[in-house]
C-alpha atoms as a PDB file:
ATOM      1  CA  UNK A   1      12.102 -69.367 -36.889  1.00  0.00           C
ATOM      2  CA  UNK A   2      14.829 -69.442 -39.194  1.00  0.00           C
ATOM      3  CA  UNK A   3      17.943 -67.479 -39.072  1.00  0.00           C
ATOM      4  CA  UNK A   4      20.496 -65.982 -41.505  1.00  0.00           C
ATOM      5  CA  UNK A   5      24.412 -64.976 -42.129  1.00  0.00           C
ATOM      6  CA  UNK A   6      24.301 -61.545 -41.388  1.00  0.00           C
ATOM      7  CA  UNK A   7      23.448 -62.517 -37.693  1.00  0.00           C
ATOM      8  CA  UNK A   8      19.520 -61.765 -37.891  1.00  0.00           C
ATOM      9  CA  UNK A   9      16.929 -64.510 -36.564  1.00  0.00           C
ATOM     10  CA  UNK A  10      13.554 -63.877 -37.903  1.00  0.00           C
ATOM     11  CA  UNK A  11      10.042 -65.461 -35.755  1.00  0.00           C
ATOM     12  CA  UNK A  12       6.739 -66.051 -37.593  1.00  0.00           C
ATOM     13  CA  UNK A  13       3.443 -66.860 -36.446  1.00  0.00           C
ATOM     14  CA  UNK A  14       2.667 -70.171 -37.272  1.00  0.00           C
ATOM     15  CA  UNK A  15      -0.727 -69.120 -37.530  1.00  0.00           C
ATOM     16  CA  UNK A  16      -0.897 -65.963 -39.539  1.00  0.00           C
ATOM     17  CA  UNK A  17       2.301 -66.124 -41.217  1.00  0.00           C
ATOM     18  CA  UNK A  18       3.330 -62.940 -39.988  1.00  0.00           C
ATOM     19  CA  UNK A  19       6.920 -62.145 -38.723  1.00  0.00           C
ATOM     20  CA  UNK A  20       6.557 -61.246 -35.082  1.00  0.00           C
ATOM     21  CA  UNK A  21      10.122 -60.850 -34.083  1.00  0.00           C
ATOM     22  CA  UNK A  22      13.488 -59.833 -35.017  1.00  0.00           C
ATOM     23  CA  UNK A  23      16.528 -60.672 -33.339  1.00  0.00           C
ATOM     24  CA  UNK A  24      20.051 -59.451 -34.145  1.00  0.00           C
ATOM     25  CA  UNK A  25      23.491 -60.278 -32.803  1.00  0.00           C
ATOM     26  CA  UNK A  26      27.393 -59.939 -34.072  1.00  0.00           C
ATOM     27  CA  UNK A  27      28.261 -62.472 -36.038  1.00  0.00           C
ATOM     28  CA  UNK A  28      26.516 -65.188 -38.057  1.00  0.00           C
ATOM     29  CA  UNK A  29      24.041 -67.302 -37.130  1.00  0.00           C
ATOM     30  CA  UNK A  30      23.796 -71.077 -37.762  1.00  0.00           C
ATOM     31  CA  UNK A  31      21.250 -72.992 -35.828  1.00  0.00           C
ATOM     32  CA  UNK A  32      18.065 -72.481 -33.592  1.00  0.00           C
ATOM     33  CA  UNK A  33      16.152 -73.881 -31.423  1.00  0.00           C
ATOM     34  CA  UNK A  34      12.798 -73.257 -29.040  1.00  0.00           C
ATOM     35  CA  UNK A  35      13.402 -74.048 -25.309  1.00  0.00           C
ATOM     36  CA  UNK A  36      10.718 -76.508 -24.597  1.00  0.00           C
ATOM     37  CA  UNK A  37       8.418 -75.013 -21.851  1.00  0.00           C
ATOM     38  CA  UNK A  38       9.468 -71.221 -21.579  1.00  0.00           C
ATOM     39  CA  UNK A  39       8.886 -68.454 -23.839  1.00  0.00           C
ATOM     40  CA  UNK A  40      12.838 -68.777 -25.144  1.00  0.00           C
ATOM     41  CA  UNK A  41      15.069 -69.571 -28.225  1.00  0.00           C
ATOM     42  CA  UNK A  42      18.543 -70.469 -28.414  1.00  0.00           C
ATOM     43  CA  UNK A  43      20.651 -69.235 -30.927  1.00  0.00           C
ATOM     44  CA  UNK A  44      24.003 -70.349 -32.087  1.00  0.00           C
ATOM     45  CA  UNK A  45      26.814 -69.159 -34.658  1.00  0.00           C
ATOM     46  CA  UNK A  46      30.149 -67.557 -35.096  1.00  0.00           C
ATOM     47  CA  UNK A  47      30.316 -65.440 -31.846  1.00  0.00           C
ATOM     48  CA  UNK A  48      28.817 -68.663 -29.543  1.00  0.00           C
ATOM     49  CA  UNK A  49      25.214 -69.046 -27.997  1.00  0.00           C
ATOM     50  CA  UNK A  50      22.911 -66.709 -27.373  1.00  0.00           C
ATOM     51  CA  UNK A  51      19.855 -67.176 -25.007  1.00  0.00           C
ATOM     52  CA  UNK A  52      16.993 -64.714 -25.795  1.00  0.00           C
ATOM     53  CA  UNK A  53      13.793 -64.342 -24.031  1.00  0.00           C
ATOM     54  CA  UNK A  54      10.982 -63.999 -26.488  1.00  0.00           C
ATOM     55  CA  UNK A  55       7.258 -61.985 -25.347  1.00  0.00           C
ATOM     56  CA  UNK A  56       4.436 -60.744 -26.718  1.00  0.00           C
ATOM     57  CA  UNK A  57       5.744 -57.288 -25.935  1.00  0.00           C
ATOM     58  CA  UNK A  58       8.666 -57.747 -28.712  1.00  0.00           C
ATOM     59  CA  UNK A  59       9.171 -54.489 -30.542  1.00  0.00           C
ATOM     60  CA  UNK A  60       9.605 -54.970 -34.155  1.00  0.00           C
ATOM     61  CA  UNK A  61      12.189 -52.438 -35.346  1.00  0.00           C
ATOM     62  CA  UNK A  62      11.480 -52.825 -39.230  1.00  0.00           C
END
């Protein structure tokens, strides 16, 4: 995962190397991080923390 000023938060596949996910919120974005035994990242920058529930059913919106 890595995540970007203009508030976006982009998931890959380790495996593939294919983005899965996008996530966007107000603000910038600083950190991230995977909660250890759900299917959830936390995401933190200019406008707080953000908790976001991450499934196979994402839509990408490319």
């Amino acid at each position: 995962m890595a995540v970007t000023g203009d508030g976006t938060a982009h998931l890959w596949d380790t495996g593939t190397a294919v983005e899965v996910c996008r996530l966007r919120v107000d603000g910038h974005l600083s950190s991230c991080s995977f909660h250890p035994y759900e299917h959830r990242v936390v995401l933190g920058g200019s406008a707080g923390l953000y908790a976001c529930e991450v499934s196979s059913d994402a839509v990408d919106d490319r």
